[in-house]
Protein backbone atom coordinates (compact mmCIF):
# COMPACT_ATOMS: atom_id res chain seq x y z
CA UNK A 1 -89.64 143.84 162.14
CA UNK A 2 -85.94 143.65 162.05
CA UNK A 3 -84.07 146.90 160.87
CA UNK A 4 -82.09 146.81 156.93
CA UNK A 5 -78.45 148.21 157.29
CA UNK A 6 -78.31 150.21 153.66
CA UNK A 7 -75.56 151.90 152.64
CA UNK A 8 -74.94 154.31 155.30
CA UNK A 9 -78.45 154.58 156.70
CA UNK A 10 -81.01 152.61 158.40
CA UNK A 11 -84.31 151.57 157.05
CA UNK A 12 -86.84 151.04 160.25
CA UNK A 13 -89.69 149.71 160.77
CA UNK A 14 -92.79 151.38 163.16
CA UNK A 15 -92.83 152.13 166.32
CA UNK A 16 -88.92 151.81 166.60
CA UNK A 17 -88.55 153.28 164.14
CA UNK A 18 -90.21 156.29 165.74
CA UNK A 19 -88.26 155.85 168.86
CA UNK A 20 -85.08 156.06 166.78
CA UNK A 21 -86.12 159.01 165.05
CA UNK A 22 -86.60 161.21 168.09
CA UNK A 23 -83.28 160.21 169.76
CA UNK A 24 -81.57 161.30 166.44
CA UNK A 25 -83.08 164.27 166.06
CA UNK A 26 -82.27 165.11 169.82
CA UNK A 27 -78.73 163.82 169.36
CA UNK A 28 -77.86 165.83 166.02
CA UNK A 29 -79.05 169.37 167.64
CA UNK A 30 -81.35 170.85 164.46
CA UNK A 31 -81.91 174.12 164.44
CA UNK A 32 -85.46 174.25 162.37
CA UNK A 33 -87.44 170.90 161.41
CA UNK A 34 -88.69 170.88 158.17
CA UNK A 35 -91.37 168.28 157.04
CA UNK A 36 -92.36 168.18 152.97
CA UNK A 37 -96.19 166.80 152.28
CA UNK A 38 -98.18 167.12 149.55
CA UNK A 39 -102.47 167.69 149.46
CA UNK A 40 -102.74 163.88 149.89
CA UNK A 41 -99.60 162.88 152.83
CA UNK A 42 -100.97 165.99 154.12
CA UNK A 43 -104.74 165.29 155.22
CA UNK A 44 -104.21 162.09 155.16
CA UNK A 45 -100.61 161.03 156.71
CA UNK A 46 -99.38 163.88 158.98
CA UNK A 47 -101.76 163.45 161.99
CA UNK A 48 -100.72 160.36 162.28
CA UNK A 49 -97.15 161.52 162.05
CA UNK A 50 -96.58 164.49 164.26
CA UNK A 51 -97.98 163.09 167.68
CA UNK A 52 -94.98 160.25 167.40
CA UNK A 53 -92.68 163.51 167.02
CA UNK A 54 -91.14 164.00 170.31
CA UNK A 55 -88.96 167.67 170.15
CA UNK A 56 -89.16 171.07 171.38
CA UNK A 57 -87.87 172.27 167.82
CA UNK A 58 -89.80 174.40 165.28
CA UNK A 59 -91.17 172.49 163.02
CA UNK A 60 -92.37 174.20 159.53
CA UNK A 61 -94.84 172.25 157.10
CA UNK A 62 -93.99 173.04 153.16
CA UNK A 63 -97.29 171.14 151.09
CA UNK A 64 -97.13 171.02 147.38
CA UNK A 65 -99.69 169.79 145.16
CA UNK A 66 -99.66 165.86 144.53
CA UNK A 67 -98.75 164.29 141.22
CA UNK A 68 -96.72 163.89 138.59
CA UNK A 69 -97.00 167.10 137.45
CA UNK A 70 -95.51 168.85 140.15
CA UNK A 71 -91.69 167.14 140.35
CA UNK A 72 -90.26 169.33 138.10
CA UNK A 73 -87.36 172.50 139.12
CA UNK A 74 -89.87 174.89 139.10
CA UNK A 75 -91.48 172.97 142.68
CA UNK A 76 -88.01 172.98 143.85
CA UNK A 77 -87.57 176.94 143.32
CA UNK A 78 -90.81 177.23 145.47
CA UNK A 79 -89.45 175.08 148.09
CA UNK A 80 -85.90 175.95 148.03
CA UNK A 81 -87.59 180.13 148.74
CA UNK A 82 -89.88 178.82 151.46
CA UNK A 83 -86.35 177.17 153.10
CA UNK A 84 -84.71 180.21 152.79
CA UNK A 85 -87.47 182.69 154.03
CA UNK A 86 -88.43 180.33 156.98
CA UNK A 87 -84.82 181.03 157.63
CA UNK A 88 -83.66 177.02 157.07
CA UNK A 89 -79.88 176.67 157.17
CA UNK A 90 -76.91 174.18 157.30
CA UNK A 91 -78.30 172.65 160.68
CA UNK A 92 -81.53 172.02 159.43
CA UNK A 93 -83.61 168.65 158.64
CA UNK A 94 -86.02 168.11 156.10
CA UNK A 95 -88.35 165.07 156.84
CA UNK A 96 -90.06 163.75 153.64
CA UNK A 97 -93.43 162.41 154.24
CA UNK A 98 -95.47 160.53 150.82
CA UNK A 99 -95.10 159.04 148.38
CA UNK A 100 -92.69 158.73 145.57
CA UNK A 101 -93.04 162.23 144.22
CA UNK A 102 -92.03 163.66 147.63
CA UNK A 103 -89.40 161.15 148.32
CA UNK A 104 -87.93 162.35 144.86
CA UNK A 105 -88.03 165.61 145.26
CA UNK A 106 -87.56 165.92 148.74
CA UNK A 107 -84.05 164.07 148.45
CA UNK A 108 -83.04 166.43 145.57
CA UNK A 109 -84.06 169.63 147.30
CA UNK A 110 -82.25 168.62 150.37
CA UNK A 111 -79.16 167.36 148.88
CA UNK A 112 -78.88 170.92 147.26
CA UNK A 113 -80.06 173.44 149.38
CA UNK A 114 -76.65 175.34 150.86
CA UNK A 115 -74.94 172.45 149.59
CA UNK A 116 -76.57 169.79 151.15
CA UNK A 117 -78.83 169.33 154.30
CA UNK A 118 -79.95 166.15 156.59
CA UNK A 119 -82.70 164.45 155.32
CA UNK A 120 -84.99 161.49 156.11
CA UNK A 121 -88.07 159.62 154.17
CA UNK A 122 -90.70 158.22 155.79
CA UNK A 123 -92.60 156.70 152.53
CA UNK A 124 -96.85 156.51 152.91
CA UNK A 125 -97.20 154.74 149.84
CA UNK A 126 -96.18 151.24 148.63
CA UNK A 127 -94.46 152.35 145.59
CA UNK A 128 -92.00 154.75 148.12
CA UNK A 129 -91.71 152.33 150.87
CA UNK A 130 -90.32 149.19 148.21
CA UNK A 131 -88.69 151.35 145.54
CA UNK A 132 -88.48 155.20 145.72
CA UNK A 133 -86.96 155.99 149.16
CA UNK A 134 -84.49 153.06 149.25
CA UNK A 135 -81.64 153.84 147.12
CA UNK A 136 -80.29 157.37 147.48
CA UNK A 137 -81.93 158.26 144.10
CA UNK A 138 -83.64 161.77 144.06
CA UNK A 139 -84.48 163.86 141.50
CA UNK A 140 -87.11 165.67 139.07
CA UNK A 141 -88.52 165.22 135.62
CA UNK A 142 -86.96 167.05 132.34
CA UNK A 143 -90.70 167.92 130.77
CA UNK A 144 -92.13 164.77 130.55
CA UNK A 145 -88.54 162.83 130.78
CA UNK A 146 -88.78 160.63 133.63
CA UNK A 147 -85.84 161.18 136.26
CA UNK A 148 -83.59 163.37 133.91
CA UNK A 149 -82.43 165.51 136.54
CA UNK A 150 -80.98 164.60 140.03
CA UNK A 151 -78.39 163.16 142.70
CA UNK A 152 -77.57 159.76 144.29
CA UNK A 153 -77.43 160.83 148.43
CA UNK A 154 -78.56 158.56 151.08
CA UNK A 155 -80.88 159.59 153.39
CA UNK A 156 -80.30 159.61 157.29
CA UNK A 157 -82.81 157.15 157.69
CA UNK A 158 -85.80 155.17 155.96
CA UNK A 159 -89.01 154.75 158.52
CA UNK A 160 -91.49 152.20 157.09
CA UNK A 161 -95.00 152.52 158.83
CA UNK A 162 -97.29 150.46 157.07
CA UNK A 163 -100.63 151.71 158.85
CA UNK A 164 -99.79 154.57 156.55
CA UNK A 165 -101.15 152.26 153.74
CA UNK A 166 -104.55 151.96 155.36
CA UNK A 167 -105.22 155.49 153.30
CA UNK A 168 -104.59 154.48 149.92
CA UNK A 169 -106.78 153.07 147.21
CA UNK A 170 -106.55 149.98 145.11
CA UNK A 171 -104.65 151.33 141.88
CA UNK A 172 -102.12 153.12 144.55
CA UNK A 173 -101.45 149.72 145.57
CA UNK A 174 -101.41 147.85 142.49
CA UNK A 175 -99.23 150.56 141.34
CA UNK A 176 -96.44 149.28 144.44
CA UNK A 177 -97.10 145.29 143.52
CA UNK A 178 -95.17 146.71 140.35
CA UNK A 179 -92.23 146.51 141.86
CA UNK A 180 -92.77 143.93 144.48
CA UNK A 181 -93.14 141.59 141.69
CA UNK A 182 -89.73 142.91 139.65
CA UNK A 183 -87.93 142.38 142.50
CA UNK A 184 -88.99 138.46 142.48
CA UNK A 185 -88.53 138.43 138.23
CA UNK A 186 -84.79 139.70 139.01
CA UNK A 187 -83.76 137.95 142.37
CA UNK A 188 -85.70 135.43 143.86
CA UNK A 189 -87.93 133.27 141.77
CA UNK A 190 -89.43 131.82 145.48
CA UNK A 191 -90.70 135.46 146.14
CA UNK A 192 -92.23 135.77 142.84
CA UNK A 193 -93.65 132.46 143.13
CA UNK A 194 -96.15 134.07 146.31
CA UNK A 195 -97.64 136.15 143.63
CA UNK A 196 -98.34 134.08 141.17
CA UNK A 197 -101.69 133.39 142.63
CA UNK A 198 -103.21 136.34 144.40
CA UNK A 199 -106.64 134.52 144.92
CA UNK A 200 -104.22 131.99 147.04
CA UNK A 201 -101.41 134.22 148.71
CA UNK A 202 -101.43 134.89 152.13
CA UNK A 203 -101.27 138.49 152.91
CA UNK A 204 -101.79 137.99 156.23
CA UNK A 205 -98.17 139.05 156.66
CA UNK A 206 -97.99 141.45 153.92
CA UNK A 207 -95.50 143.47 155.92
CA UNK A 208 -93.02 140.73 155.54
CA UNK A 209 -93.47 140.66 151.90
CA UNK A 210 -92.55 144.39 151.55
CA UNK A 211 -89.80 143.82 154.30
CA UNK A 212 -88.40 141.02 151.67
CA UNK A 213 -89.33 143.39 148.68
CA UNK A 214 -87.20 146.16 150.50
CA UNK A 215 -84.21 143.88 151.45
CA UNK A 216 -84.17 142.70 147.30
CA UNK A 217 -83.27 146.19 146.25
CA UNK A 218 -80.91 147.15 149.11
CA UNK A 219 -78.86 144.17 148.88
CA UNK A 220 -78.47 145.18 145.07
CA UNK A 221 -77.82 148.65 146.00
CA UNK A 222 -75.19 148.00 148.03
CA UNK A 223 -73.14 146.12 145.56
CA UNK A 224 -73.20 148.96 143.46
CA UNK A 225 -74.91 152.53 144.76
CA UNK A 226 -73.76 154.52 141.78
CA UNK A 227 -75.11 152.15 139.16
CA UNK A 228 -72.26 151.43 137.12
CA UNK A 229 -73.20 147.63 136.95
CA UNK A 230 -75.86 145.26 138.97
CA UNK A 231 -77.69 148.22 139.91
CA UNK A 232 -78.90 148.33 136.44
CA UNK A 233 -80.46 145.07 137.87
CA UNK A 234 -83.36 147.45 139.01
CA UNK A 235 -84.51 148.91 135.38
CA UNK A 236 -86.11 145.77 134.29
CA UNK A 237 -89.25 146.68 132.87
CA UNK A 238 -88.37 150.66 132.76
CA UNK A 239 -87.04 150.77 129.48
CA UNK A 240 -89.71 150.70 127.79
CA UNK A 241 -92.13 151.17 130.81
CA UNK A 242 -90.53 154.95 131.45
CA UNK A 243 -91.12 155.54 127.93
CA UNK A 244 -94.82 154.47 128.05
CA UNK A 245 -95.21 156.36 131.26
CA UNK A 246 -94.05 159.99 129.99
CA UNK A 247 -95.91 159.40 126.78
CA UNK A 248 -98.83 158.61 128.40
CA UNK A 249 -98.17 161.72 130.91
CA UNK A 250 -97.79 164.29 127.96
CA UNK A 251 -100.72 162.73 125.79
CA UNK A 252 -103.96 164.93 125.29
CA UNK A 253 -105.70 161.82 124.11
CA UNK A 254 -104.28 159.26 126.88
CA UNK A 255 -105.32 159.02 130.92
CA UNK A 256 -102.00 159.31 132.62
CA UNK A 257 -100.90 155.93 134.02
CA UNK A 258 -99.37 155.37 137.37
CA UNK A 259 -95.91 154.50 137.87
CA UNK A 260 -96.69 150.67 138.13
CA UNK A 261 -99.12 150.56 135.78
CA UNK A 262 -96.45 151.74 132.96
CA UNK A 263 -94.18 149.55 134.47
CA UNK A 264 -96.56 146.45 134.46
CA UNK A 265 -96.69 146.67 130.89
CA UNK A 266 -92.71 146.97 130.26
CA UNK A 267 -91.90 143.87 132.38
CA UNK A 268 -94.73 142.24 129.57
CA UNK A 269 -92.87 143.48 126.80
CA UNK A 270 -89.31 143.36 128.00
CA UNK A 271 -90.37 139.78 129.22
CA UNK A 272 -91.34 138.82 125.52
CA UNK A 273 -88.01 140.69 123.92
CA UNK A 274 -86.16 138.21 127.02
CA UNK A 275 -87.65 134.93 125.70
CA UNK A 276 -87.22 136.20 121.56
CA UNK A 277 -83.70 136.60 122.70
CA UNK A 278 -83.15 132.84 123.73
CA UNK A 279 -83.03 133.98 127.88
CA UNK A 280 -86.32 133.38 129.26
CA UNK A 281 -88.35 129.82 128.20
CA UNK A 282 -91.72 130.72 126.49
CA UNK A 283 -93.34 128.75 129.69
CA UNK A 284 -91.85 131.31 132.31
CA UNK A 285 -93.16 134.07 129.76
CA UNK A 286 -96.37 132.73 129.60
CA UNK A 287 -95.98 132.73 133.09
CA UNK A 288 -95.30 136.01 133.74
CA UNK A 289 -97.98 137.94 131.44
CA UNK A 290 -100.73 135.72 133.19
CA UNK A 291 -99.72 136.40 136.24
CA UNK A 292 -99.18 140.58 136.10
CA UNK A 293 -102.38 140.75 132.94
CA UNK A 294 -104.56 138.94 135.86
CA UNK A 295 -103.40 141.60 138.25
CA UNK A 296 -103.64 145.30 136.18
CA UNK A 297 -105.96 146.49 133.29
CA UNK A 298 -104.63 145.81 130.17
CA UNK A 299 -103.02 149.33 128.35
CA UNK A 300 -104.67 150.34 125.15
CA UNK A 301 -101.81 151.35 122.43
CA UNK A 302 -102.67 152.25 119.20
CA UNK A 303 -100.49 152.04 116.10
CA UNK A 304 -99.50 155.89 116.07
CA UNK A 305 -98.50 155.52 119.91
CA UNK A 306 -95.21 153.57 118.78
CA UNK A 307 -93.19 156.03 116.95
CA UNK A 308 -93.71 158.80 119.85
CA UNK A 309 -92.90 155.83 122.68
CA UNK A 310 -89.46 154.74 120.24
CA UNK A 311 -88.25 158.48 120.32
CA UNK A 312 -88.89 158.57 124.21
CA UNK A 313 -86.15 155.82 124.42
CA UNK A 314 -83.20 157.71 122.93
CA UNK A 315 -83.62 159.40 126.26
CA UNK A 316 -83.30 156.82 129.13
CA UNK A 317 -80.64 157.34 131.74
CA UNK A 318 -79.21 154.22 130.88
CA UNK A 319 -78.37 154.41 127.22
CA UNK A 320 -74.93 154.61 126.72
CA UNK A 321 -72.81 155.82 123.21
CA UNK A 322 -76.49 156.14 121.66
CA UNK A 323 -77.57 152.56 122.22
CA UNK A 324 -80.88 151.50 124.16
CA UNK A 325 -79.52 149.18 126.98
CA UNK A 326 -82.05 146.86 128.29
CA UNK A 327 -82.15 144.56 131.83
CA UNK A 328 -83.40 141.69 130.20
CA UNK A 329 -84.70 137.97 132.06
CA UNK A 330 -82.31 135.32 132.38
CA UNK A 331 -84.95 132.76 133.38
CA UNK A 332 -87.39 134.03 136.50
CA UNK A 333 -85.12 135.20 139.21
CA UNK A 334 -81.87 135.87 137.12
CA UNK A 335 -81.51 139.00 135.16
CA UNK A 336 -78.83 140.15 132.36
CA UNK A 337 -77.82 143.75 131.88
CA UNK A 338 -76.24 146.02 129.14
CA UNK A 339 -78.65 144.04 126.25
CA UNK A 340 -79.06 145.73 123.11
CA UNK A 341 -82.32 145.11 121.26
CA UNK A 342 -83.06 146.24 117.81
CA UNK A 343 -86.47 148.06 116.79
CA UNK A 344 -88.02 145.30 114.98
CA UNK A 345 -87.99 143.43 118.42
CA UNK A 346 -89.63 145.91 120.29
CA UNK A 347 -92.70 146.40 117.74
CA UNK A 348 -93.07 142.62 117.84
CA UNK A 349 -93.20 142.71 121.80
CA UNK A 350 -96.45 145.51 121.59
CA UNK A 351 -97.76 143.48 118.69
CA UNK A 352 -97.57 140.16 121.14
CA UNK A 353 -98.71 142.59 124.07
CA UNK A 354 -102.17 143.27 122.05
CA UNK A 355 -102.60 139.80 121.41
């Protein structure tokens, strides 16, 4: 598949991408190779990996534990010491290999350590190969605040290997569809329109769907990297799904959802506050909650759940001067940003939700 120019990097597909990887490693001179897994990229991702690796440099493997859990500071202390003791310095690369956990914390660790070292992603999930690793957005969780803390720096290179996704289970996937199907809601209603039907779409080329799901979010990247406008294009669906994610994540009473899961769910409800709000037609809402309810269990929330999941909001990255900013539906491919949307709203979008 054809290579996507980002902004200031290349994303790369297979063996080519492989190709391109060794002559820039060979090219830039690195003193020590770094490569970040966790349990799962680990046993299940790295021999794969390393025998495409062509270099005489060291290369040290730093594995933390997968999940959720573990992209907080504290797993960047740990890593940042092994750096330093394995003697890792300006000239070094760190190669991130999983999935969006690593490619988060990975960036952030290597955009920091003495200031800032090379780094590349190669994503093993679909979540990290459509949405995590393109963008330049790294970071770590505040508690159970999604994303609080972190940078916007470009990696050296994206490398998209899609045999990778031959290891992962069903509700890994699902969890990536999430975002494959936001990117048709916001851009490109004929993309969306493949999904619609899963019992009909034709996955026989499934790597040009991600290779049109990647090329959705860079070409909104690159109009604006530091989200200050269209960017914002992106969130649709993470207002309300962050907040459903971390509460579910901190919860003694709820199983933790994955990323796409939560985020299913928000592009429901933030679909519903879209067509209250005179943007989206109730058909194209109908629409949309067939098509992602048909795909993803449906989320239990009870009526306590609400008030927790409201004071989760005050804390999303994109609220500005204290208001909730949403990325709301301006008919299926066509998105508005910077709406406001009052409480009473939201409670009627769960209330339609459980319905």
């Amino acid at each position: 598949m054809q290579s996507i120019a980002a902004n200031g990097y290349p994303i790369l597909f297979s063996e080519n991408g492989y190709e391109f990887l060794n002559t820039f490693i060979e090219e830039n001179k690195y003193s020590t190779i770094f490569i970040l897994v966790d349990t799962h990229s680990n046993e299940y991702c790295l021999s794969r990996f390393l025998p495409f690796l062509a270099t005489e440099k060291t290369i040290e493997i730093i594995e933390i534990e997968a999940g959720e859990s573990e992209k907080n500071i504290n797993t960047c202390v740990e890593i940042w010491t092994i750096l330093t003791e394995l003697g890792g310095d300006r000239k070094s690369l760190l190669i991130n290999i999983g999935g969006g956990v690593i490619t988060d914390i990975g960036g952030f660790v290597a955009s920091t350590f003495k200031r800032g070292i090379d780094f590349i992603h190669i994503p093993t999930t679909l979540l990290s190969m459509v949405d995590a690793s393109v963008g330049g957005k790294n970071g770590v969780d505040l508690g159970n605040l999604k994303n609080q803390i972190g940078v916007i720096t470009v990696p050296k290179m994206v490398l998209i290997d899609t045999e990778y996704l031959s290891t992962l289970p069903q509700n890994e996937m699902r969890s990536g569809l999430a975002e494959m199907l936001k990117h048709g809601l916001i851009a490109d209603a004929n993309y969306w329109a493949q999904f619609k039907d899963l019992s009909q779409a034709d996955f026989a080329d499934f790597d040009g769907l991600i290779h049109r799901s990647i090329e959705i979010k860079n070409e909104i990247v690159m109009q604006d990297p530091t989200e200050n406008g269209i960017r914002k294009a992106l969130n649709f669906g993470h207002t309300l799904g962050h907040a459903i994610e971390s509460y579910f994540l901190e919860s003694d009473t709820k199983k933790t959802l994955l990323h796409g899961e939560a985020i299913a769910v928000g592009m429901i409800l933030e679909s519903y506050i879209s067509w209250q709000k005179g943007l989206l037609s109730e058909m194209e809402y109908v629409e949309i909650k067939n098509t992602i309810n048909a795909i993803f269990d449906t989320i239990v929330f009870e009526e306590n759940d609400l008030q927790p999941i409201f004071d989760l909001l005050i804390h999303d990255k994109k609220n500005e001067y204290g208001k909730i900013q949403f990325a709301l539906l301006d008919s299926i491919g066509n998105i508005k940003i910077n709406q406001e949307v009052d409480s009473e709203l939201i409670i009627k979008s769960f209330e339609d939700y459980k319905s």
